[in-house]
Protein backbone atom coordinates (compact mmCIF):
# COMPACT_ATOMS: atom_id res chain seq x y z
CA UNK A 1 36.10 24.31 2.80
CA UNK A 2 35.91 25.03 -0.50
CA UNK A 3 32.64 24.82 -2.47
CA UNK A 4 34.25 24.14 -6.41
CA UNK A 5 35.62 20.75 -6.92
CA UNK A 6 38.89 20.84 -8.35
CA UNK A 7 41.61 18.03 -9.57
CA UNK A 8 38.65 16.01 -11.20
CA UNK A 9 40.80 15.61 -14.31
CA UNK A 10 39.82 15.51 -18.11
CA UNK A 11 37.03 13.15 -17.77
CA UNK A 12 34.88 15.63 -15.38
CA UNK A 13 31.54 16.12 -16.74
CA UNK A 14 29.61 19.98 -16.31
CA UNK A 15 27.85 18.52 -12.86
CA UNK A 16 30.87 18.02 -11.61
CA UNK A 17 32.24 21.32 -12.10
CA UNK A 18 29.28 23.22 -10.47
CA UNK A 19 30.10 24.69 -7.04
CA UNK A 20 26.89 23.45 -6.00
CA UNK A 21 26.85 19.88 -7.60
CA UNK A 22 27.11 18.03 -4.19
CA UNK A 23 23.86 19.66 -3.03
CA UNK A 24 22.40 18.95 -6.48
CA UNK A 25 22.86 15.45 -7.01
CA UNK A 26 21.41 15.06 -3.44
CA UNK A 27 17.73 16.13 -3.76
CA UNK A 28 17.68 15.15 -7.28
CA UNK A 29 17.63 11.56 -6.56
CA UNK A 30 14.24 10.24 -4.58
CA UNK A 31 14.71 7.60 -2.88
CA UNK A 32 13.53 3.83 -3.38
CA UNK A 33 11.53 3.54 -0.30
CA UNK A 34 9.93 6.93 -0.63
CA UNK A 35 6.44 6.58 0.22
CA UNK A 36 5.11 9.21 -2.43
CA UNK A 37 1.89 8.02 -2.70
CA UNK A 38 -1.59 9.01 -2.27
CA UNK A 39 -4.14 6.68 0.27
CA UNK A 40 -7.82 5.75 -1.50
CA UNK A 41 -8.77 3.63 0.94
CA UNK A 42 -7.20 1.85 4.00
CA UNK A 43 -8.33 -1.22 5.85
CA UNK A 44 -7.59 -0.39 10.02
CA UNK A 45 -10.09 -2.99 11.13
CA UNK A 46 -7.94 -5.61 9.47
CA UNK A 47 -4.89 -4.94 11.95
CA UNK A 48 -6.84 -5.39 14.64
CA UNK A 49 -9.05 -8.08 13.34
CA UNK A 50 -5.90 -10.48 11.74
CA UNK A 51 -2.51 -11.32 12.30
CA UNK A 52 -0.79 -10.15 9.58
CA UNK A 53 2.57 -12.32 8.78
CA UNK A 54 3.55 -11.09 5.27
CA UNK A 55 2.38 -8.28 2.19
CA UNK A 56 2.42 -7.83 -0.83
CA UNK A 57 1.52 -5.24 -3.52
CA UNK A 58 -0.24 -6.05 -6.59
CA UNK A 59 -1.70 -4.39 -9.19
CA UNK A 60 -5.84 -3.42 -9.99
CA UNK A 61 -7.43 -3.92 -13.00
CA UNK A 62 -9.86 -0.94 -12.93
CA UNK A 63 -12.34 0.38 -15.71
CA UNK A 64 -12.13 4.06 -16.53
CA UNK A 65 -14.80 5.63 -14.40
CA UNK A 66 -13.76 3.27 -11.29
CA UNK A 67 -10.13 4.97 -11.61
CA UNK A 68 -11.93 8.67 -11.66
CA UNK A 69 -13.78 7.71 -8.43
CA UNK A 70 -10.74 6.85 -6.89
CA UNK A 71 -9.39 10.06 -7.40
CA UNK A 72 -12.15 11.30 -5.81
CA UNK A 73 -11.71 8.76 -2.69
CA UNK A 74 -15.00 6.91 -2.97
CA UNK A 75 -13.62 3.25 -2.19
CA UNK A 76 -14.20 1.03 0.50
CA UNK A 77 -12.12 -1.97 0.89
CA UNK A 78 -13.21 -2.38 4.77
CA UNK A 79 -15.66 -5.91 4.23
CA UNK A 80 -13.35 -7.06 0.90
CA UNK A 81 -11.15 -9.75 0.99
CA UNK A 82 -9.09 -11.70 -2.08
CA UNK A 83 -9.19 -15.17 -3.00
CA UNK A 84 -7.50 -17.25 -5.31
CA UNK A 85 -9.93 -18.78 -8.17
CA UNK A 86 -8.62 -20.43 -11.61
CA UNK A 87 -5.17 -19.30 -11.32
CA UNK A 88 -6.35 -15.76 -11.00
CA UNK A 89 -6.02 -13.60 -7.58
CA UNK A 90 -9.46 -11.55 -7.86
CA UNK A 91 -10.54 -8.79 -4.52
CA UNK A 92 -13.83 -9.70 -3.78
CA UNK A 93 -16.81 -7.30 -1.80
CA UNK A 94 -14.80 -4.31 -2.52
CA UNK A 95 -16.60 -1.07 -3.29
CA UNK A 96 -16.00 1.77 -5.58
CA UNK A 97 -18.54 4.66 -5.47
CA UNK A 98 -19.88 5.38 -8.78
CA UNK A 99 -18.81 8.42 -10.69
CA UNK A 100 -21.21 10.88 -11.51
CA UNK A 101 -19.55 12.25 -15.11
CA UNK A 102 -19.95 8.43 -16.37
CA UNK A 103 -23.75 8.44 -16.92
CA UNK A 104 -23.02 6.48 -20.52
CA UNK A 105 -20.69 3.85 -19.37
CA UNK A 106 -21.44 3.63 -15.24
CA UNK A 107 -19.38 0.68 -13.42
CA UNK A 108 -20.83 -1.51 -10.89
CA UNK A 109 -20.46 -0.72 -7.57
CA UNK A 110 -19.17 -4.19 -6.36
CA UNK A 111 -17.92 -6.29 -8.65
CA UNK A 112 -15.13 -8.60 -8.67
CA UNK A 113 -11.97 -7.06 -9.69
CA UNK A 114 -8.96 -8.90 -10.83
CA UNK A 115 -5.28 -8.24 -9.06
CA UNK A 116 -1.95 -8.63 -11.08
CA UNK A 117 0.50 -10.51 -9.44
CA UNK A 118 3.46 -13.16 -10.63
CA UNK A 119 3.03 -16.26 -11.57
CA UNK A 120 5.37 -16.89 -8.94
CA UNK A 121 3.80 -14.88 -6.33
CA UNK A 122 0.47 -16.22 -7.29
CA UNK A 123 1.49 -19.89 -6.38
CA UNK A 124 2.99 -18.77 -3.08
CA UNK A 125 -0.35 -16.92 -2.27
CA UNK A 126 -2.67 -19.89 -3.18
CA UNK A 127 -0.11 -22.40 -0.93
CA UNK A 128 -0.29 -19.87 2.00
CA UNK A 129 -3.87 -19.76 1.99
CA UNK A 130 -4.01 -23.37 1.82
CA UNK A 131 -2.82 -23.50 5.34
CA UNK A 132 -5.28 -23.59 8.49
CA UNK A 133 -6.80 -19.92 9.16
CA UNK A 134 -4.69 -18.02 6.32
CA UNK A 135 -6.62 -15.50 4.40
CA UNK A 136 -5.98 -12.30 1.81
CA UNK A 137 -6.77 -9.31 3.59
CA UNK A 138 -6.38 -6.02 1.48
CA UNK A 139 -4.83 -3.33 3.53
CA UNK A 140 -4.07 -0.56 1.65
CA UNK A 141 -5.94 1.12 -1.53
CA UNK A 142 -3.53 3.84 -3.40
CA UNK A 143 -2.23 5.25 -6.49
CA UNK A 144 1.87 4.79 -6.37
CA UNK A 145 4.00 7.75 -7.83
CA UNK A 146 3.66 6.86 -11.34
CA UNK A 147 -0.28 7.21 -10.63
CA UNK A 148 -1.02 3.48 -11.09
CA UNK A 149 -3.55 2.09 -8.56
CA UNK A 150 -2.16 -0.68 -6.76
CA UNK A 151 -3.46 -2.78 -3.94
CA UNK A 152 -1.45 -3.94 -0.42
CA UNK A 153 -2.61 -6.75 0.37
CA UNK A 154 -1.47 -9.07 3.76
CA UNK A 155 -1.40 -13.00 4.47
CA UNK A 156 -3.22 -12.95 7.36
CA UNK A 157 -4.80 -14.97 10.21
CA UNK A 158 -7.46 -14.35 12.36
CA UNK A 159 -6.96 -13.60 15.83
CA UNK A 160 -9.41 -15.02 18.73
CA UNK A 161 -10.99 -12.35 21.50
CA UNK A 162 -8.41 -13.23 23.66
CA UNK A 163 -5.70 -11.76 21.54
CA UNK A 164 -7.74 -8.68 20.35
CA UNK A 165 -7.79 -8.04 24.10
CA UNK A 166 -4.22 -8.17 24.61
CA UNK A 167 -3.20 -6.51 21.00
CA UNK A 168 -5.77 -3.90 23.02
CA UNK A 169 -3.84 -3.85 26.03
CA UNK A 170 -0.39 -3.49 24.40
CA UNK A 171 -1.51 -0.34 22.39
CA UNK A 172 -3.28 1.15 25.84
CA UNK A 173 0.05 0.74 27.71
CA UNK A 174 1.97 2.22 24.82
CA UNK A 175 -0.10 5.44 24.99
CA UNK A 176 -0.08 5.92 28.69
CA UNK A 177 3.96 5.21 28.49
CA UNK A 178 4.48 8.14 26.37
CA UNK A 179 2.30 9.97 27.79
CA UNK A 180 4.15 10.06 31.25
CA UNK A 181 7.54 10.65 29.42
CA UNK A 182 6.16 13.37 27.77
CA UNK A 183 5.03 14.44 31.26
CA UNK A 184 8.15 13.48 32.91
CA UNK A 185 10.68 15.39 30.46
């Protein structure tokens, strides 16, 4: 097999020519659904706590000492939740430690902050939570690759006792499963 490509024609370009363009155009193309992002702040009660049926990203709108403190990793989004409120989407409760470099222009701790979403997606939000036991839980605090903070954010509802036990159960049984097939193989 023969590294050079050959018989391209007149309309080959330089890439195409280079023995190792194959390989090249390969790793120089991330993927889509690369998850090249770095975690702030992540809600693992809310998993166990809700149901979650769909999420959705949205965007933050952040003040400049609140993003420098999240580069640092001082948020808590554990007791927040979102709510719709005059056609806005705002995350409510959520806390950003303050940033000590900011002494002329601090932030407030926990304040409401407002989330950027589509019109679109705003309406489908508001009807969702309109329904019986449907809530905005955020799930998932992070900066994406372009280093824009976003916000995950689930439509969820809230599970009973009786189905924290068995979402208990489920996970308990998965663990001792692979546990003997580890032992087993």
């Amino acid at each position: 097999m023969s590294l050079i490509n050959t018989g391209r024609g007149a309309g080959s370009s330089r890439l195409d020519r280079c023995p190792l363009s194959p390989y090249v155009t390969q790793t120089m193309a991330k993927p889509k659904t690369d998850p090249n992002y770095k975690v702030v702040a992540e809600n693992r009660r809310a998993r166990f706590d809700y149901a979650i049926e769909d999420d959705i990203e949205c965007g933050i709108v952040l003040e400049g000492s609140e993003v420098k403190s999240l580069r640092e990793g001082g948020a808590n989004i554990a007791e927040s939740y979102a709510e719709v409120a005059g056609a806005e989407l705002w995350l409510v409760n959520s806390y950003i430690a303050p940033y000590n470099k900011a002494r002329s222009f601090p932030h407030i701790e926990k304040r409401r902050r407002k989330l950027l979403v589509s019109k679109k997606e705003l309406a489908r939000l508001w009807s969702e939570t309109q329904r019986k036991g449907m809530t905005l839980v955020p799930l998932v605090l992070y900066f994406n690759h372009r280093g824009r903070a976003k916000l995950k954010i689930g439509i969820a509802k809230g599970k009973k006792t009786v189905d924290k036990r068995q979402t208990e159960a489920k996970r308990d049984w998965q663990r001792q499963k692979a546990r003997l097939m580890k032992d087993h193989s």
